[in-house]
C-alpha atoms as a PDB file:
ATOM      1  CA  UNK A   1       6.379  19.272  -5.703  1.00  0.00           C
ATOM      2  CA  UNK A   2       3.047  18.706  -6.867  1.00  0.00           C
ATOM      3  CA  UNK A   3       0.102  21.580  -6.309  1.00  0.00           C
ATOM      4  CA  UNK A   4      -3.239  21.383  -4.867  1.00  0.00           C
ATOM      5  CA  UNK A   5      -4.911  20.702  -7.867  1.00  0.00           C
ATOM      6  CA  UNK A   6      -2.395  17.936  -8.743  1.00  0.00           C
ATOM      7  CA  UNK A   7      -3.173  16.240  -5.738  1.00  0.00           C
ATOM      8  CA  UNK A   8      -6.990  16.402  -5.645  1.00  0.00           C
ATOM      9  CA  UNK A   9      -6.367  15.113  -9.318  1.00  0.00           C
ATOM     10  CA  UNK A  10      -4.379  11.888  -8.071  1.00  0.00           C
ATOM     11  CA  UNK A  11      -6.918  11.586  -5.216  1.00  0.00           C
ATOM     12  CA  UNK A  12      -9.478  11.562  -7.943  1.00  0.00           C
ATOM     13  CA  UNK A  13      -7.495   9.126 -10.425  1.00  0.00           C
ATOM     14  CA  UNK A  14      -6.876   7.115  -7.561  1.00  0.00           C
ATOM     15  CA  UNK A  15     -10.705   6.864  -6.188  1.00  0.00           C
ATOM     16  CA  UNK A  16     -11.500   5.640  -9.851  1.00  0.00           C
ATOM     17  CA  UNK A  17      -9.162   2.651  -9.828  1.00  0.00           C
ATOM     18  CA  UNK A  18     -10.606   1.511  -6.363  1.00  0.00           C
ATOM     19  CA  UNK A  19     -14.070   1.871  -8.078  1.00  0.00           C
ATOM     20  CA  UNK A  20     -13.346   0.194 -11.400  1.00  0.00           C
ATOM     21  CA  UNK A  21     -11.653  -2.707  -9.087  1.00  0.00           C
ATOM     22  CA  UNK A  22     -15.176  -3.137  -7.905  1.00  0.00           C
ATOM     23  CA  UNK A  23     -16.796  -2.695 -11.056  1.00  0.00           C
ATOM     24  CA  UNK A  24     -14.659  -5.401 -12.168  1.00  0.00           C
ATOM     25  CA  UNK A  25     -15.378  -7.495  -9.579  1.00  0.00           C
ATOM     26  CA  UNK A  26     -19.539  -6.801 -10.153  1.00  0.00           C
ATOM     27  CA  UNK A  27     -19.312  -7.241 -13.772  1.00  0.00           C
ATOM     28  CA  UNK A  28     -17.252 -10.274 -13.163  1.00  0.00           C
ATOM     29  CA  UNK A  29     -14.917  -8.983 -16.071  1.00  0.00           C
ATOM     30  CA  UNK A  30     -11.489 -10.117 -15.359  1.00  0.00           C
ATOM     31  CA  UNK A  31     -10.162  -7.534 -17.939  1.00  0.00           C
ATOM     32  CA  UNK A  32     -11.753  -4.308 -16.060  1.00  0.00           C
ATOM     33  CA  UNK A  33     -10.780  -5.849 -12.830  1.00  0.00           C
ATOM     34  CA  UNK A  34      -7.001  -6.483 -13.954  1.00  0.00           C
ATOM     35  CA  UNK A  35      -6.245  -3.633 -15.159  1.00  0.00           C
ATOM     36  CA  UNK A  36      -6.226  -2.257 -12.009  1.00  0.00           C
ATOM     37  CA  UNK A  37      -3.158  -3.770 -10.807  1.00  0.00           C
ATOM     38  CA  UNK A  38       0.797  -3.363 -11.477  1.00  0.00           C
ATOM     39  CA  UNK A  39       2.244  -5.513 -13.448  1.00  0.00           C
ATOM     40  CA  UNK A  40       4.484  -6.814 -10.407  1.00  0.00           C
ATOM     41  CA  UNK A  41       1.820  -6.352  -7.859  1.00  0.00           C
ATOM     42  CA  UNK A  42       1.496  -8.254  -5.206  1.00  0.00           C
ATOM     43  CA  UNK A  43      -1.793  -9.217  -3.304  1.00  0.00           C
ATOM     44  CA  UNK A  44      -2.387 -10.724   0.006  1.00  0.00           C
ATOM     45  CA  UNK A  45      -4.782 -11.962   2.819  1.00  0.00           C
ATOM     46  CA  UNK A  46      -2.447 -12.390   5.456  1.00  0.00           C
ATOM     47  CA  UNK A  47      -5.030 -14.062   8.009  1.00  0.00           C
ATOM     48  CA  UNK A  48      -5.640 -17.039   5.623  1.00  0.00           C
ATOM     49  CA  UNK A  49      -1.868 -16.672   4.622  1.00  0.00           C
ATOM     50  CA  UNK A  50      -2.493 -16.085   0.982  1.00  0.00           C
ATOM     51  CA  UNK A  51       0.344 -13.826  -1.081  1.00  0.00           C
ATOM     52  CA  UNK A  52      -0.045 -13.664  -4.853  1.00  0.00           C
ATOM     53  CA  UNK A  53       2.156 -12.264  -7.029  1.00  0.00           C
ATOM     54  CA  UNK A  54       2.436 -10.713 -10.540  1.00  0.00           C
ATOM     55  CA  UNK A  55      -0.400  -9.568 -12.689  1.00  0.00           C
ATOM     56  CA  UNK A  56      -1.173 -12.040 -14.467  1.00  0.00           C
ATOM     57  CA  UNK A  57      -1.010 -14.354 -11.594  1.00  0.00           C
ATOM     58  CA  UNK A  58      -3.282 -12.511  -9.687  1.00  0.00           C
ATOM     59  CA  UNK A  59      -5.791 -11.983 -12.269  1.00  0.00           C
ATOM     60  CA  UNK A  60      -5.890 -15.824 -12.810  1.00  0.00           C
ATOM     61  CA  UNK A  61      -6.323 -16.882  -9.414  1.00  0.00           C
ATOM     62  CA  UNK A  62      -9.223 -14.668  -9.155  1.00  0.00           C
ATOM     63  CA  UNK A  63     -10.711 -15.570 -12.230  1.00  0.00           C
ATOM     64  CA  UNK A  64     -11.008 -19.349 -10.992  1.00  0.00           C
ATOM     65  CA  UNK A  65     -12.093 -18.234  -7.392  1.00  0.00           C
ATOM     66  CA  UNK A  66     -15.044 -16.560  -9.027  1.00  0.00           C
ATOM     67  CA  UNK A  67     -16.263 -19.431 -10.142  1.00  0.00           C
ATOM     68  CA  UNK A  68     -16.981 -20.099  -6.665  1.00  0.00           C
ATOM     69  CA  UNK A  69     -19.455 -17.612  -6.103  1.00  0.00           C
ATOM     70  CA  UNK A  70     -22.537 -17.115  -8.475  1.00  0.00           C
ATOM     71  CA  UNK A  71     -23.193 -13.910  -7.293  1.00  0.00           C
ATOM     72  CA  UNK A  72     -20.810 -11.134  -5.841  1.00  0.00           C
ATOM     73  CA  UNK A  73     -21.253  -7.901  -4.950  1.00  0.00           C
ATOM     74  CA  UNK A  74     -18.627  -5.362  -4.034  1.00  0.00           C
ATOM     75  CA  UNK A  75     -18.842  -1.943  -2.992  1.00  0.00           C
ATOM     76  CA  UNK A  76     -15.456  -0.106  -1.439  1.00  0.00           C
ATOM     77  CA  UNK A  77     -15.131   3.926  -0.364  1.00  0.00           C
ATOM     78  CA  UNK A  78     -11.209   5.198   1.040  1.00  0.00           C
ATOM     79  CA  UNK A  79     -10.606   6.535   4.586  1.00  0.00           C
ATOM     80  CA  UNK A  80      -7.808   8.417   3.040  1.00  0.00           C
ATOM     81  CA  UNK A  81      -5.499   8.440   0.390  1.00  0.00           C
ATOM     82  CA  UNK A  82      -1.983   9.684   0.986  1.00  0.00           C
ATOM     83  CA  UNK A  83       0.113  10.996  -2.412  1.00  0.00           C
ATOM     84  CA  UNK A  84       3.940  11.226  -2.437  1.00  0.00           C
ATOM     85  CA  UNK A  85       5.040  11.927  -5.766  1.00  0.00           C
ATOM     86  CA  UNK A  86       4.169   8.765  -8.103  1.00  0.00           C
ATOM     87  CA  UNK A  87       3.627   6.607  -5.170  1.00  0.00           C
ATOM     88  CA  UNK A  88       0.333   6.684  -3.221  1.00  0.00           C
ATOM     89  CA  UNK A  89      -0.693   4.651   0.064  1.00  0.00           C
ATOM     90  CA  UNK A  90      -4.249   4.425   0.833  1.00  0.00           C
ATOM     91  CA  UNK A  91      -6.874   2.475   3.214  1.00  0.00           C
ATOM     92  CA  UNK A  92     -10.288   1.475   2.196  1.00  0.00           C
ATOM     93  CA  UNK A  93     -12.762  -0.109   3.281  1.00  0.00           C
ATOM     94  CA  UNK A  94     -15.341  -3.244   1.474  1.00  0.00           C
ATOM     95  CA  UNK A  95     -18.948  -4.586   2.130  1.00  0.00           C
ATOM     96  CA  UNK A  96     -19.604  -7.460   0.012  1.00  0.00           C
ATOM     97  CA  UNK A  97     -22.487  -9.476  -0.384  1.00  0.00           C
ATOM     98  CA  UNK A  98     -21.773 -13.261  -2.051  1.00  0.00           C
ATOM     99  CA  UNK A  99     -23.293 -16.578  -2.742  1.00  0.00           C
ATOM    100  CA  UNK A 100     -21.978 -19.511  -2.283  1.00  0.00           C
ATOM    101  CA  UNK A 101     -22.741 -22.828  -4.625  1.00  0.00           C
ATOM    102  CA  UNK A 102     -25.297 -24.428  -1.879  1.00  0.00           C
ATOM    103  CA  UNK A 103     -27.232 -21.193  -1.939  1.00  0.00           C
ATOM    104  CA  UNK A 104     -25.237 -19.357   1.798  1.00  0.00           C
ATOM    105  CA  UNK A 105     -24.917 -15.947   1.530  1.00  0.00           C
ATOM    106  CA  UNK A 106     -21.909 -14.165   3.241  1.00  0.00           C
ATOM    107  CA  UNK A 107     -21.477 -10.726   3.797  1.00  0.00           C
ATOM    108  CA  UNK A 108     -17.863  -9.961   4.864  1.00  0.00           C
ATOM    109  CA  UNK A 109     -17.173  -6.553   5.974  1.00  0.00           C
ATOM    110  CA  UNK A 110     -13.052  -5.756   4.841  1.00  0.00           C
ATOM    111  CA  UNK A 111     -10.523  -3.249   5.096  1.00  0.00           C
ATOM    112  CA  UNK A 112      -7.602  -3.156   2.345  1.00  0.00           C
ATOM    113  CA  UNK A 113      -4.345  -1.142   3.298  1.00  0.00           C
ATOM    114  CA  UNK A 114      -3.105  -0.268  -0.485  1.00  0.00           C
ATOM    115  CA  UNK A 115       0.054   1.230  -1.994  1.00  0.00           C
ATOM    116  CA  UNK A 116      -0.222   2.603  -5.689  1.00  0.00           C
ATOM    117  CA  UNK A 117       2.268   3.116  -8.161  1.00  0.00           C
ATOM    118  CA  UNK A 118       1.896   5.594 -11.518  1.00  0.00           C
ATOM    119  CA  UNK A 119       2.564   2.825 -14.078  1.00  0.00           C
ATOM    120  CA  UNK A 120       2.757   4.286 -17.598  1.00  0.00           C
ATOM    121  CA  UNK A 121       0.817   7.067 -16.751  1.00  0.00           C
ATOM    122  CA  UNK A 122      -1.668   5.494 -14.697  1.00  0.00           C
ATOM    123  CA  UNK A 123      -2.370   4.780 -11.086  1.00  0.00           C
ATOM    124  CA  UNK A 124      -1.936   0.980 -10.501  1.00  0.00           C
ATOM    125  CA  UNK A 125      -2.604  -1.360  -7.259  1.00  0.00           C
ATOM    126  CA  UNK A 126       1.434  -3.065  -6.464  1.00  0.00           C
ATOM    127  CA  UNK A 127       0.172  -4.342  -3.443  1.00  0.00           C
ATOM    128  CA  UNK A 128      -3.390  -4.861  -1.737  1.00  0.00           C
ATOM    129  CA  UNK A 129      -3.455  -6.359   1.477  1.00  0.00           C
ATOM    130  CA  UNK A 130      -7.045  -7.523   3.102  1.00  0.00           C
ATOM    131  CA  UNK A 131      -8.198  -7.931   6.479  1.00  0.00           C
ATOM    132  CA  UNK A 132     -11.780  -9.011   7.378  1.00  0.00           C
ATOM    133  CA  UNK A 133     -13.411  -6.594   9.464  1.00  0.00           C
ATOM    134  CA  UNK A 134     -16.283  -8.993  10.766  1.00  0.00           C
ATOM    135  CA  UNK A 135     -18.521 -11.489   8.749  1.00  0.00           C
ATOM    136  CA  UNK A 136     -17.856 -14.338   6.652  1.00  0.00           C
END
């Protein structure tokens, strides 16, 4: 059983992957942003019926979607995070701001129901699942 301060640790280790996912995603740096997920995570968009699968799948689909968008912006903050031993659930919520090729700006508004796994020591994303909240 873990203790307090073991959990508000987690919680803490846990915050810093969501925000290093979205530093990743600012800096456009494919490394920062991957390491943020299992190896055999899965990630999916269920509205536009999108699953992805695997690391280094997932990392390589996004790196070629970026180059969709010459500017992205990314900021994410949890509603909660829920700890049970070296598994973690957690929801949290996105505003982005992006620009598309011709110049459009979208600003979609998201919510990600996450599980976590301790991988090697660290927490990891094994599965991300998005849902657009309103917006683009």
């Amino acid at each position: 059983m873990l203790s307090n301060s073991d959990d508000l640790k987690d919680k803490l280790d846990i915050r810093e992957v969501l925000d290093r996912y979205c530093d990743g995603v600012n800096q456009r740096d494919s490394k920062v942003w991957g390491s943020t997920w299992s190896l055999n995570a899965v990630w999916e968009i269920p509205h536009l019926k999108i699953k992805n699968e695997g690391r280094d799948n997932i990392v390589a689909i996004w790196t070629e979607a970026m180059k969709g968008y010459p500017f992205v912006h990314m900021m994410a903050q949890p509603g909660y995070i829920n700890i049970n031993g070296n598994n973690a659930s957690m929801r949290s919520y996105t505003l982005e701001t992006a620009v598309l090729p011709d110049g459009t700006e979208i600003h979609p508004c998201g919510q990600y129901d996450d599980e976590l796994i301790r991988e090697e020591g660290e927490w990891k994303f094994s599965h991300r699942s998005f849902k657009n909240l309103h917006g683009e």
